[in-house]
N, C-alpha and C. Protein backbone atom coordinates (compact mmCIF):
# COMPACT_ATOMS: atom_id res chain seq x y z
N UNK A 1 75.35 -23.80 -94.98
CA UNK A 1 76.24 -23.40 -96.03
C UNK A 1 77.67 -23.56 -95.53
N UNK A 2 78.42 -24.18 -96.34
CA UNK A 2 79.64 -24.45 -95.61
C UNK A 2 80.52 -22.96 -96.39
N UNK A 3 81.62 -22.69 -94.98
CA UNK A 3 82.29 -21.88 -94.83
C UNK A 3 83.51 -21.16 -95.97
N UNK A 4 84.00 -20.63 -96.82
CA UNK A 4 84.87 -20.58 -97.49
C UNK A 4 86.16 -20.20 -96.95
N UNK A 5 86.55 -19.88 -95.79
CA UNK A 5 87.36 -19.63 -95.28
C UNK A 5 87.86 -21.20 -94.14
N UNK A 6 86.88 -21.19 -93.12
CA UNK A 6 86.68 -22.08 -92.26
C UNK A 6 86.73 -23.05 -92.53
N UNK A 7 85.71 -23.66 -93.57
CA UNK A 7 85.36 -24.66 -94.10
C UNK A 7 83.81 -25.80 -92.84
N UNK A 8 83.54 -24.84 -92.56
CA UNK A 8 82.27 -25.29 -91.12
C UNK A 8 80.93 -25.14 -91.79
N UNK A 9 80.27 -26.02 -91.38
CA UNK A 9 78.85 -25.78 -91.97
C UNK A 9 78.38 -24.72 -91.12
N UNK A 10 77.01 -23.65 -91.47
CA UNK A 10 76.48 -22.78 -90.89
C UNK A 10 75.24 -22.80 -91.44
N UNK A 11 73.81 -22.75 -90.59
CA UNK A 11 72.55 -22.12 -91.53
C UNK A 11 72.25 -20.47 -91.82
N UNK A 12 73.89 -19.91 -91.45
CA UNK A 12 73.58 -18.46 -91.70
C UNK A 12 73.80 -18.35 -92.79
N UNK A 13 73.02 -17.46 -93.51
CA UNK A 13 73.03 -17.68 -95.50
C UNK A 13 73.72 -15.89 -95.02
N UNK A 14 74.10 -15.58 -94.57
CA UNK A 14 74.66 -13.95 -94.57
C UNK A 14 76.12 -14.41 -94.35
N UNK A 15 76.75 -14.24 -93.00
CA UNK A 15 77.74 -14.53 -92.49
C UNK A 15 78.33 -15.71 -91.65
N UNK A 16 79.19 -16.55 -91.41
CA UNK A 16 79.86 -17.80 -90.84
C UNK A 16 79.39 -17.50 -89.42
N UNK A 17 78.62 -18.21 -88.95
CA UNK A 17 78.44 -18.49 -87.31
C UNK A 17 79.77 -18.22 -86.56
N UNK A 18 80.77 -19.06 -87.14
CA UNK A 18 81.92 -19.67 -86.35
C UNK A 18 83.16 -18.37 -86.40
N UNK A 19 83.54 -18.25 -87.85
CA UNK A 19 84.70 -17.24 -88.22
C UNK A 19 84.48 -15.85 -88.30
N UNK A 20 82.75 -15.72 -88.59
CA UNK A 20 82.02 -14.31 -88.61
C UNK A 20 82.47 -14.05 -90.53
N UNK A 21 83.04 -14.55 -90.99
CA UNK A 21 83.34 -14.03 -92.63
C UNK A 21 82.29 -14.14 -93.66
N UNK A 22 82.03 -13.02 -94.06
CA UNK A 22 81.07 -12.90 -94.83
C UNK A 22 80.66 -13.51 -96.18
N UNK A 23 79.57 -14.59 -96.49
CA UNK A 23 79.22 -15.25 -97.49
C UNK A 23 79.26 -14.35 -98.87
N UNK A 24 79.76 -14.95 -99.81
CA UNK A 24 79.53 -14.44 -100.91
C UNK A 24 78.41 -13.41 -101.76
N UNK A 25 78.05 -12.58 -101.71
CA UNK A 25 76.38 -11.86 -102.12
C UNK A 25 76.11 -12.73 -104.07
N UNK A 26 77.17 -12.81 -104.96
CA UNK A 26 76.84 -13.33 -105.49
C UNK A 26 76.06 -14.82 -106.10
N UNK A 27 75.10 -14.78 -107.05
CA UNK A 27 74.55 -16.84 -106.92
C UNK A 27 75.84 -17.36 -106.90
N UNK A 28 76.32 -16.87 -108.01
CA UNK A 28 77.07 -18.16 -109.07
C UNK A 28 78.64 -18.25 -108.14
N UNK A 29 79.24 -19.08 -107.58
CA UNK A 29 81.12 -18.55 -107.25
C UNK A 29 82.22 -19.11 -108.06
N UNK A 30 82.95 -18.68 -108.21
CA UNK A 30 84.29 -18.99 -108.86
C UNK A 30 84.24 -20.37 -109.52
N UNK A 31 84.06 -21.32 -108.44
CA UNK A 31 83.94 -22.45 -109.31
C UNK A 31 82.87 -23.19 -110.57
N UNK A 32 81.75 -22.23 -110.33
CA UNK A 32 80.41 -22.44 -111.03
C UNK A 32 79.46 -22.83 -110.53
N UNK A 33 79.51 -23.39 -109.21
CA UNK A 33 78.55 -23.87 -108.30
C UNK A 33 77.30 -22.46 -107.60
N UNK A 34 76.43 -22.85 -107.74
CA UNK A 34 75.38 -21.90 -106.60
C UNK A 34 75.49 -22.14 -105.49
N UNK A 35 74.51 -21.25 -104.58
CA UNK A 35 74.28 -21.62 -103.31
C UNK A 35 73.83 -22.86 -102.95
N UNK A 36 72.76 -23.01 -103.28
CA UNK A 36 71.96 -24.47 -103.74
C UNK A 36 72.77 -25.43 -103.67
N UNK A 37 74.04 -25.14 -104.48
CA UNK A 37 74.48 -27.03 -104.82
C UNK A 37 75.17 -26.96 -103.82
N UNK A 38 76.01 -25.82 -103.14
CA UNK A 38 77.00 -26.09 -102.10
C UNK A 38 75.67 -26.06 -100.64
N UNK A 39 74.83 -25.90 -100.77
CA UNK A 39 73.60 -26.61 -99.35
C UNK A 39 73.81 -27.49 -99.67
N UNK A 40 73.32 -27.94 -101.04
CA UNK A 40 73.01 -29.69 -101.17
C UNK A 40 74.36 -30.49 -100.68
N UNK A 41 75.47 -30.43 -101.13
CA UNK A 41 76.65 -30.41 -101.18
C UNK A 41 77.24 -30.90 -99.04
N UNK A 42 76.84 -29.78 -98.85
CA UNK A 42 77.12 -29.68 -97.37
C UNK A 42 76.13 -30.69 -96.43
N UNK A 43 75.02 -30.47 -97.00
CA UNK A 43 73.81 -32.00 -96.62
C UNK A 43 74.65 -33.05 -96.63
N UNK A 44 74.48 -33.88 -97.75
CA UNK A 44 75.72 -34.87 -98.40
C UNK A 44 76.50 -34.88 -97.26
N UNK A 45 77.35 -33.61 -96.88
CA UNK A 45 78.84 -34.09 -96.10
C UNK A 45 78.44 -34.46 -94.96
N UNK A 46 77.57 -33.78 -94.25
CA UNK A 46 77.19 -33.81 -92.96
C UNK A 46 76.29 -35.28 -92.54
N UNK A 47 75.44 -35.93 -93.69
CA UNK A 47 74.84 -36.65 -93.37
C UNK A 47 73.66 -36.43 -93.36
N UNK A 48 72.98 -35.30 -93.79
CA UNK A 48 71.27 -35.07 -93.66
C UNK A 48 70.79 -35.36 -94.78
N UNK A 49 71.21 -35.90 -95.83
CA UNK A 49 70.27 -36.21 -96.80
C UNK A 49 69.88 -37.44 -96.84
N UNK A 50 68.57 -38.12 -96.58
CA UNK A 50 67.63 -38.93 -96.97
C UNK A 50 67.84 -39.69 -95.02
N UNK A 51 67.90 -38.77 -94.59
CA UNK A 51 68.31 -38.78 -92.58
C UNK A 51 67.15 -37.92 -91.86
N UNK A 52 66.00 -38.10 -91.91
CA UNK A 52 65.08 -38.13 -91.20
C UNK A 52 65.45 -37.43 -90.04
N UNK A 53 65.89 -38.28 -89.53
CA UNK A 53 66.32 -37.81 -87.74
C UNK A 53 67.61 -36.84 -87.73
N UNK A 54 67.83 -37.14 -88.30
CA UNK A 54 69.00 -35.58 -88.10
C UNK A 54 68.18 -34.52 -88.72
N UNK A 55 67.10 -34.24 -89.80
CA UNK A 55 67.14 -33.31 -90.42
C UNK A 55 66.03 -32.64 -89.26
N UNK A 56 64.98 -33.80 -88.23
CA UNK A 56 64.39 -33.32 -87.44
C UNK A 56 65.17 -32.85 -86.25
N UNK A 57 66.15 -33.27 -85.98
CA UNK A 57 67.24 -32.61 -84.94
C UNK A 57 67.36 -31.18 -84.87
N UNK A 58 68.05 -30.92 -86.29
CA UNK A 58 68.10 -29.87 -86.37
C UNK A 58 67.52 -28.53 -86.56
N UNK A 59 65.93 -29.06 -86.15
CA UNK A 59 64.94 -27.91 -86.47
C UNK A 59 64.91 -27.15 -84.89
N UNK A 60 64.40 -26.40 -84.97
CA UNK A 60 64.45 -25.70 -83.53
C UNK A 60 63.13 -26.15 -83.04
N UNK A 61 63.10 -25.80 -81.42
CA UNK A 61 61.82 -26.18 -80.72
C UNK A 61 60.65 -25.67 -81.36
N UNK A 62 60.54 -24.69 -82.14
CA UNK A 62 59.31 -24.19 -82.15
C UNK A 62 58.62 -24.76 -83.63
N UNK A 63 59.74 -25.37 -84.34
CA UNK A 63 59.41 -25.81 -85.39
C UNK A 63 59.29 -27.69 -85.30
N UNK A 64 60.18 -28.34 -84.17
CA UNK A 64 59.50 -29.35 -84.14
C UNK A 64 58.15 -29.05 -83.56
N UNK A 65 57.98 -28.65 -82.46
CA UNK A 65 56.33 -28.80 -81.97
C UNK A 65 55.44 -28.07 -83.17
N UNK A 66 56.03 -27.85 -84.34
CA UNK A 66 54.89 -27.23 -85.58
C UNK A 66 54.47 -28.61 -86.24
N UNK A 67 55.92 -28.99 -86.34
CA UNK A 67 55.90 -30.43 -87.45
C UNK A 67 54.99 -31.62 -86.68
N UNK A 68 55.00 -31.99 -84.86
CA UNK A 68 54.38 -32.57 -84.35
C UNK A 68 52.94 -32.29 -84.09
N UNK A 69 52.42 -30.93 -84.15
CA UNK A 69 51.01 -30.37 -84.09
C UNK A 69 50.39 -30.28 -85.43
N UNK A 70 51.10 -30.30 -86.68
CA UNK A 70 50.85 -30.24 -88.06
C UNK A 70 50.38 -31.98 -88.11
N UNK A 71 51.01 -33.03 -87.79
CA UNK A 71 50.91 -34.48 -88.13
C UNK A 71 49.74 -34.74 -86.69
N UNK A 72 49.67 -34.15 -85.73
CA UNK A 72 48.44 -34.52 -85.41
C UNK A 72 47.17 -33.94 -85.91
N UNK A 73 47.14 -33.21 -86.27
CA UNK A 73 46.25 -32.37 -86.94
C UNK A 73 45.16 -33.29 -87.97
N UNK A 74 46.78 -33.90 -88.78
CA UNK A 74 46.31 -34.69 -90.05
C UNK A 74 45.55 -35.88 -89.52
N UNK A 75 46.54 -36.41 -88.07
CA UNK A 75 45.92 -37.80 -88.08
C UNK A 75 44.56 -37.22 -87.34
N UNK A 76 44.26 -37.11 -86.67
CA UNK A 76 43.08 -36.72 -86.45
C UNK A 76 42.09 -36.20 -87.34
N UNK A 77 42.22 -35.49 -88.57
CA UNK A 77 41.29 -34.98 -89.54
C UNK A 77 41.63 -36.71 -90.41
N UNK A 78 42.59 -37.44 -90.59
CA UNK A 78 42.36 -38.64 -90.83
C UNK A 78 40.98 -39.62 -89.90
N UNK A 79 40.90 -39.80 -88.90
CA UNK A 79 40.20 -40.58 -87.97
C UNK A 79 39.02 -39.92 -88.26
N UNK A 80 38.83 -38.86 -88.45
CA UNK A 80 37.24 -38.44 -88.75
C UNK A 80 37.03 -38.45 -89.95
N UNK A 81 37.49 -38.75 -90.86
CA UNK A 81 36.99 -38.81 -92.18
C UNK A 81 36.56 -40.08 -92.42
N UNK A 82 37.54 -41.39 -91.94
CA UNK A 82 37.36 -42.12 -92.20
C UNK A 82 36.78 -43.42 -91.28
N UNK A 83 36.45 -42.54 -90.02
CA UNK A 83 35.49 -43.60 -88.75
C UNK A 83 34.23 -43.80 -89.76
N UNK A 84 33.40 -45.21 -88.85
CA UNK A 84 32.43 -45.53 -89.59
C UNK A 84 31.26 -44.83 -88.87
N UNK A 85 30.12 -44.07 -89.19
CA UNK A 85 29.74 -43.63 -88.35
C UNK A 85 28.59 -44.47 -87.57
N UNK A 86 28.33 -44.19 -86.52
CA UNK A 86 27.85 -44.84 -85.30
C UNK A 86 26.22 -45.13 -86.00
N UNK A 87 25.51 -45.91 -86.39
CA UNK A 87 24.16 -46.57 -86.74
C UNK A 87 23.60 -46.84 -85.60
N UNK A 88 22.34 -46.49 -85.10
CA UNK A 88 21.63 -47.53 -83.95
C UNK A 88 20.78 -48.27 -84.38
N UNK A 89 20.41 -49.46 -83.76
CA UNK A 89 19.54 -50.26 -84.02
C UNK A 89 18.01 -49.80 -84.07
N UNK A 90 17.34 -50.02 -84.92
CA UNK A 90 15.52 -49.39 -84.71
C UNK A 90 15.37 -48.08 -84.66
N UNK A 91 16.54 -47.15 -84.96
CA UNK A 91 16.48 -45.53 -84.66
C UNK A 91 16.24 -44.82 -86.38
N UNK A 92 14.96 -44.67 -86.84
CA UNK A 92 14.94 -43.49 -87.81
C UNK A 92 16.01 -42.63 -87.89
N UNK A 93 17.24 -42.96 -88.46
CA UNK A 93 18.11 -41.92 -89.40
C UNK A 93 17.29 -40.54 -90.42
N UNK A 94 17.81 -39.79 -89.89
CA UNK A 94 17.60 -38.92 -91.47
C UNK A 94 18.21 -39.29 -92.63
N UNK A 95 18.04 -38.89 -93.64
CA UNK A 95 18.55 -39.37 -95.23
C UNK A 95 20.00 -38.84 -95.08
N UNK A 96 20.56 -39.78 -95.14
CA UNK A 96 22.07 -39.58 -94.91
C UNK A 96 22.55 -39.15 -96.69
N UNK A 97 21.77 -39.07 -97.55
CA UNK A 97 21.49 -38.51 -98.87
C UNK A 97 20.79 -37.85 -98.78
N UNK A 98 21.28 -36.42 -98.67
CA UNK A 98 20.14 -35.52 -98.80
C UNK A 98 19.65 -34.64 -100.02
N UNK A 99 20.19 -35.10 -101.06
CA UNK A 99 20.13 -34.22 -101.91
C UNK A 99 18.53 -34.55 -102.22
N UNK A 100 17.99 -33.85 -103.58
CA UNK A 100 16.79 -33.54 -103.93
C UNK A 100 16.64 -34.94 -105.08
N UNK A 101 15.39 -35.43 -105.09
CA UNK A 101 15.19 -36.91 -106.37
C UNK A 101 14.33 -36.52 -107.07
N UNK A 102 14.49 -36.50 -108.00
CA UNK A 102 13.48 -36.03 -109.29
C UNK A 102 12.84 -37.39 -109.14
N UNK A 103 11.89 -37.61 -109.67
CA UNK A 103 11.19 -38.63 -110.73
C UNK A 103 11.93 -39.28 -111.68
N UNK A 104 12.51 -39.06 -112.51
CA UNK A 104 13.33 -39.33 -113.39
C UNK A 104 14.38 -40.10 -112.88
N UNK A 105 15.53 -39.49 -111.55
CA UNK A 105 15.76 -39.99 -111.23
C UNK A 105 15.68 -41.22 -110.12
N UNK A 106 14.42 -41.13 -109.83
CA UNK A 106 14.34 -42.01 -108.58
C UNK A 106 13.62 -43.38 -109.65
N UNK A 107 13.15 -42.85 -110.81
CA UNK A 107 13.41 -44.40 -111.41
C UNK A 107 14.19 -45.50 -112.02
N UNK A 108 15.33 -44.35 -112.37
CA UNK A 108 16.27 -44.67 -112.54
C UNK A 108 17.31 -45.19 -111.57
N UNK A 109 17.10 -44.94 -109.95
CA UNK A 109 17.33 -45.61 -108.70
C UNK A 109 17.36 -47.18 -108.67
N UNK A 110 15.77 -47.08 -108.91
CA UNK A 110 14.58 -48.58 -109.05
C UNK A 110 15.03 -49.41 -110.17
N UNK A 111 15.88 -48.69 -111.39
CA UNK A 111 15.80 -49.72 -112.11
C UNK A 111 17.48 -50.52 -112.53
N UNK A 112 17.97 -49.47 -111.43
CA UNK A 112 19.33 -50.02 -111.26
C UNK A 112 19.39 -51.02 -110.22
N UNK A 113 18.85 -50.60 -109.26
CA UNK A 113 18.76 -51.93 -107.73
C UNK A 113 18.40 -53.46 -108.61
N UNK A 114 16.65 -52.69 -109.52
CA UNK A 114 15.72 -53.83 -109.92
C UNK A 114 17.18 -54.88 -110.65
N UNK A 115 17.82 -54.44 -111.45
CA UNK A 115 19.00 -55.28 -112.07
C UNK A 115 19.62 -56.27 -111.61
N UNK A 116 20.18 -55.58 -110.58
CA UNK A 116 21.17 -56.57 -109.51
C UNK A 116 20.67 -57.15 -108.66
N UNK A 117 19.05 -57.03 -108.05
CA UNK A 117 18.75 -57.39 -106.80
C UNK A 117 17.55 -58.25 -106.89
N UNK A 118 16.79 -59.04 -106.32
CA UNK A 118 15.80 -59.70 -106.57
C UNK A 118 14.95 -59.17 -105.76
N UNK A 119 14.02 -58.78 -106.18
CA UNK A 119 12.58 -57.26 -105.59
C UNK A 119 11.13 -58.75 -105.39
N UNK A 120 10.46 -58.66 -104.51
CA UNK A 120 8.93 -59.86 -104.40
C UNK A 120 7.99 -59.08 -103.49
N UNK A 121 6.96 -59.10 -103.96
CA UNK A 121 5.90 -58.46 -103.64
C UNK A 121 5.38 -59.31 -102.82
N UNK A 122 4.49 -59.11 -101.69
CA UNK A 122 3.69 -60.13 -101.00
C UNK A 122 2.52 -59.30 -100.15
N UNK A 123 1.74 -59.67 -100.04
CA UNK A 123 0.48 -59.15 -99.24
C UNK A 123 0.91 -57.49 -99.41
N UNK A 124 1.09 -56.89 -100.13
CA UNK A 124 1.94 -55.14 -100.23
C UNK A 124 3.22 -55.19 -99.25
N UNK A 125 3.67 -55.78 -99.23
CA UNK A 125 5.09 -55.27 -98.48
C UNK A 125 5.96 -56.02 -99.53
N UNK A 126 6.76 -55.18 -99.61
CA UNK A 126 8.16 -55.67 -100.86
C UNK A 126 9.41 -56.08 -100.28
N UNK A 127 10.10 -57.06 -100.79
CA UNK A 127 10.91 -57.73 -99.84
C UNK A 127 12.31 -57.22 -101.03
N UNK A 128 13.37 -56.88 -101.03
CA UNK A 128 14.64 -56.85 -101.50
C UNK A 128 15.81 -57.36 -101.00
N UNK A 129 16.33 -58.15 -101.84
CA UNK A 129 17.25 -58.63 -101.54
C UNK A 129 18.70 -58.73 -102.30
N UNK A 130 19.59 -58.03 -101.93
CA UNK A 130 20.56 -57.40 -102.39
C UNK A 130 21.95 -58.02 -102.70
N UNK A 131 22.00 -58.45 -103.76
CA UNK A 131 23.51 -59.45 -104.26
C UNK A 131 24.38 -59.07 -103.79
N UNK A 132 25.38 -59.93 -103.47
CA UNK A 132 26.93 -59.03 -102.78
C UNK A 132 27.63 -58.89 -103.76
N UNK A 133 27.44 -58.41 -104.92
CA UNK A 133 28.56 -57.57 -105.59
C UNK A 133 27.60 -55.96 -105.05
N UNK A 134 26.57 -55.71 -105.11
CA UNK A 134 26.22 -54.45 -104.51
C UNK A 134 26.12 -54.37 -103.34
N UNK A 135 25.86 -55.09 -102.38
CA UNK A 135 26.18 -54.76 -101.03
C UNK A 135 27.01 -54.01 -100.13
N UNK A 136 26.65 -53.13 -99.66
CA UNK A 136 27.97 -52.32 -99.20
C UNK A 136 28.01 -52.82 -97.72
N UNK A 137 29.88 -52.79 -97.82
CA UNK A 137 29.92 -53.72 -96.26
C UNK A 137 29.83 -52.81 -95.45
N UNK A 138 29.98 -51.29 -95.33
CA UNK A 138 29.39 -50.23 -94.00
C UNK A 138 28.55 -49.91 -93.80
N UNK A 139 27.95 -50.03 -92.77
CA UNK A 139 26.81 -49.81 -92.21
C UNK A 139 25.97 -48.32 -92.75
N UNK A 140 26.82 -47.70 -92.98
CA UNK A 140 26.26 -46.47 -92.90
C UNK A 140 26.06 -46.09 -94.97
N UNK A 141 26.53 -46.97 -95.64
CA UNK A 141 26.28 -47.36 -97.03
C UNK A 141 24.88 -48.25 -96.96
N UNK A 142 24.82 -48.92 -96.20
CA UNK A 142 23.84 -50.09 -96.13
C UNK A 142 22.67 -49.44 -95.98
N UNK A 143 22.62 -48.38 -95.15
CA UNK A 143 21.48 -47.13 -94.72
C UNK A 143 21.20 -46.83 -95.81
N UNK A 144 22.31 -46.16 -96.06
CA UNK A 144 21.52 -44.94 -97.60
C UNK A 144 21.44 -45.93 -98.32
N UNK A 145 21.79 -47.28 -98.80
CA UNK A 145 21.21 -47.70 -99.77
C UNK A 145 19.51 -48.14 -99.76
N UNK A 146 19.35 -48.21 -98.75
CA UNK A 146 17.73 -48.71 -97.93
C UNK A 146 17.00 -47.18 -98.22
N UNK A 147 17.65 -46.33 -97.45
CA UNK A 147 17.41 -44.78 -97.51
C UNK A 147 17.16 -44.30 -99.21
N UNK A 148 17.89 -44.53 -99.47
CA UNK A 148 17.33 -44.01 -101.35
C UNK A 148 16.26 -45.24 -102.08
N UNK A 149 16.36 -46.43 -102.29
CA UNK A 149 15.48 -47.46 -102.83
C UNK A 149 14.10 -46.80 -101.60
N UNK A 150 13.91 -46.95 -100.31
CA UNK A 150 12.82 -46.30 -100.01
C UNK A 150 12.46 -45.05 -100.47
N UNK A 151 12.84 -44.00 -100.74
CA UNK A 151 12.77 -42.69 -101.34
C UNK A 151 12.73 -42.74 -102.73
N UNK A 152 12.75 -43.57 -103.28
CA UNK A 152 12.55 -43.75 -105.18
C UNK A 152 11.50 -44.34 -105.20
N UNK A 153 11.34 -45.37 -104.59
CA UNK A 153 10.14 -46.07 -103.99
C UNK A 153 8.54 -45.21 -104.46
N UNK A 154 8.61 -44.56 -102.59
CA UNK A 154 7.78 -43.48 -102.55
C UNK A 154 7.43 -42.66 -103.45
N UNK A 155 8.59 -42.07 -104.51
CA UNK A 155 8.21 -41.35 -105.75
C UNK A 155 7.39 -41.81 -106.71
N UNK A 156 7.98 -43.01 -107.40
CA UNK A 156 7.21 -43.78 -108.05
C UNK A 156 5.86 -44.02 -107.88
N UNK A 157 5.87 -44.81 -106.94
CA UNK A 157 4.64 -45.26 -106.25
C UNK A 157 3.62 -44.03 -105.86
N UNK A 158 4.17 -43.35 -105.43
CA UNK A 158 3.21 -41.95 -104.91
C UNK A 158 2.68 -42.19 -103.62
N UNK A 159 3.43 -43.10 -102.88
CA UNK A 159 3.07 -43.80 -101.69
C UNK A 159 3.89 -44.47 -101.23
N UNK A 160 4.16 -44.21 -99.70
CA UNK A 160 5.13 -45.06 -98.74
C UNK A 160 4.86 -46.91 -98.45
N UNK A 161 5.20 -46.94 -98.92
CA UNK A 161 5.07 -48.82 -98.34
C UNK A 161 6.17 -49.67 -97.81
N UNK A 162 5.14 -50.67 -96.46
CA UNK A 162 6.55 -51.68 -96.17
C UNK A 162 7.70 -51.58 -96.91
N UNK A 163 8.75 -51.87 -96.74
CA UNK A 163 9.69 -52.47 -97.25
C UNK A 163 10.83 -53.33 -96.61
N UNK A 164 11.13 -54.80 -96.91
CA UNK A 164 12.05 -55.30 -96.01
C UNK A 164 13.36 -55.23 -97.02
N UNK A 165 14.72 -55.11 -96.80
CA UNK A 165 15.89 -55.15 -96.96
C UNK A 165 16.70 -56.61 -97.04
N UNK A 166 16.78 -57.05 -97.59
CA UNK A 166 17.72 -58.45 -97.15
C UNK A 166 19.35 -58.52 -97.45
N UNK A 167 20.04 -58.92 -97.06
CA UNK A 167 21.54 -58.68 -97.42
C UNK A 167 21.18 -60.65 -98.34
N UNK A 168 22.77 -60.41 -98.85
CA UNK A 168 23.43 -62.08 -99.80
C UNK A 168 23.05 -63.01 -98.81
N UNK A 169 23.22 -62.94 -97.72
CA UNK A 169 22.64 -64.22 -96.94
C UNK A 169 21.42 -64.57 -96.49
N UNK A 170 20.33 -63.58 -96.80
CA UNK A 170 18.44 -63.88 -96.78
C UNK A 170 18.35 -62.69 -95.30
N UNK A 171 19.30 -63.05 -94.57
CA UNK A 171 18.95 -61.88 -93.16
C UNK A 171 18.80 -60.41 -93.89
N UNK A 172 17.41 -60.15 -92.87
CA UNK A 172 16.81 -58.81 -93.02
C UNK A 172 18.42 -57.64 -92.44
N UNK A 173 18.56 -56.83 -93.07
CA UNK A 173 19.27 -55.29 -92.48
C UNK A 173 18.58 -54.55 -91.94
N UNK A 174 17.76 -54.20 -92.85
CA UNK A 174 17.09 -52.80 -92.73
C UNK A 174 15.22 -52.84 -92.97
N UNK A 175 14.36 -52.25 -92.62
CA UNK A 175 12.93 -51.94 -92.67
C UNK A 175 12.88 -50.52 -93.26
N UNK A 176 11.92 -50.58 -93.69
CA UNK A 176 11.21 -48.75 -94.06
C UNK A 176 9.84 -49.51 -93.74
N UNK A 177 9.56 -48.18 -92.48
CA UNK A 177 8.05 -48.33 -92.36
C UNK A 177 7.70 -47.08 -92.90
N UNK A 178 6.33 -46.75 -93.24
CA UNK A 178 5.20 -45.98 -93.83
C UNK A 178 5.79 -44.75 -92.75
N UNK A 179 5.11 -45.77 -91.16
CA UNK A 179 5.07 -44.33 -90.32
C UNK A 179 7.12 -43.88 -89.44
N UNK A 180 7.22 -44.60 -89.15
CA UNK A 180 8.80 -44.80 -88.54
C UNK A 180 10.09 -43.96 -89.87
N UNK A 181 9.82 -44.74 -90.50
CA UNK A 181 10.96 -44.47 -91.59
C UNK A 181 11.77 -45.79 -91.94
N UNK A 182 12.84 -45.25 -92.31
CA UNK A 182 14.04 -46.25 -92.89
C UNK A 182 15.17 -46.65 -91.16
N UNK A 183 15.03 -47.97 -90.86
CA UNK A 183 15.66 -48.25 -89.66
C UNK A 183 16.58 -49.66 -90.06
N UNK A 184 17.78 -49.68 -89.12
CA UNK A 184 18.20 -50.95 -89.25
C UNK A 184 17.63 -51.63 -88.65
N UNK A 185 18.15 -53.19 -88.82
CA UNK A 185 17.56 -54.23 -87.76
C UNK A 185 18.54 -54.99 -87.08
N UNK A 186 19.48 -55.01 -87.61
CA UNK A 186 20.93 -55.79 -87.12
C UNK A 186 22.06 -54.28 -86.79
């Protein structure tokens, strides 16, 4: 707040750092201006508005190391939200979908894949093969999508069976065995 006597900027909203003279108690002053516009006002003069680095200058130690422990915070709750998570090769995942599948819906699973994807039966093992407009390029999408079509599967059917996975280019992804489960292969 700059000074009315002095004319010095101060962040004491009571009294002048510099002259000790006491700030106005009223909002509004003589000229019509508030407190507010003469901060804003004094920003402006000094140079801190749309000044980054001065406005971090002027914070005290305990409030930069807030502002620097606050932005790691984020980036780090950033990096875990959005890492891909770690898949192993041939390792039974649990249903990375865990919610509950009706009947109803798990045919409705089957008959959304059946749309986009080209499904072939052979000696009982079912081969799918999955267009790249549905293909999901993360690994861990690629799972649950194997992970639910096997689990709608099973409903339907009333029985676990082979199943091979194929991505847009004919290579296998993923297996569901009977006894193993739903595994990648690549």
């Amino acid at each position: 707040m700059l000074c009315p006597k002095c004319g010095k900027d101060s962040h004491n909203v009571r009294v002048c750092a510099f002259c000790q003279t006491p700030y106005p108690t009223d909002v509004v002053d003589a000229r019509g201006s508030s407190r507010h516009a003469r901060a804003t006002a004094s920003m402006r003069a000094t140079g801190l508005a749309g000044n980054p680095r001065a406005v971090f200058a002027r914070l005290s130690p305990a409030q930069r190391w807030g502002v620097i422990g606050l932005l790691a915070v984020v980036t780090a709750a950033y990096y875990v939200a959005t890492r891909e998570r770690v898949i192993p090769v041939g390792v039974a995942v649990p249903n990375l979908i865990a919610a509950p599948m009706s009947p109803s819906e798990a045919a409705s699973t089957l008959r959304t894949v059946h749309a986009t994807a080209q499904v072939e039966l052979r000696d009982g093992e079912l081969t799918v093969r999955i267009t790249s407009a549905a293909f999901p390029q993360r690994r861990d999408g690629q799972l649950a999508l194997a992970q639910q079509y096997a689990r709608a599967d099973a409903i339907v059917e009333g029985r676990t069976r082979p199943i091979n996975f194929l991505d847009p280019d004919g290579t296998r992804f993923a297996r569901s065995d009977p006894q193993k489960g739903v595994t990648m292969t690549r």
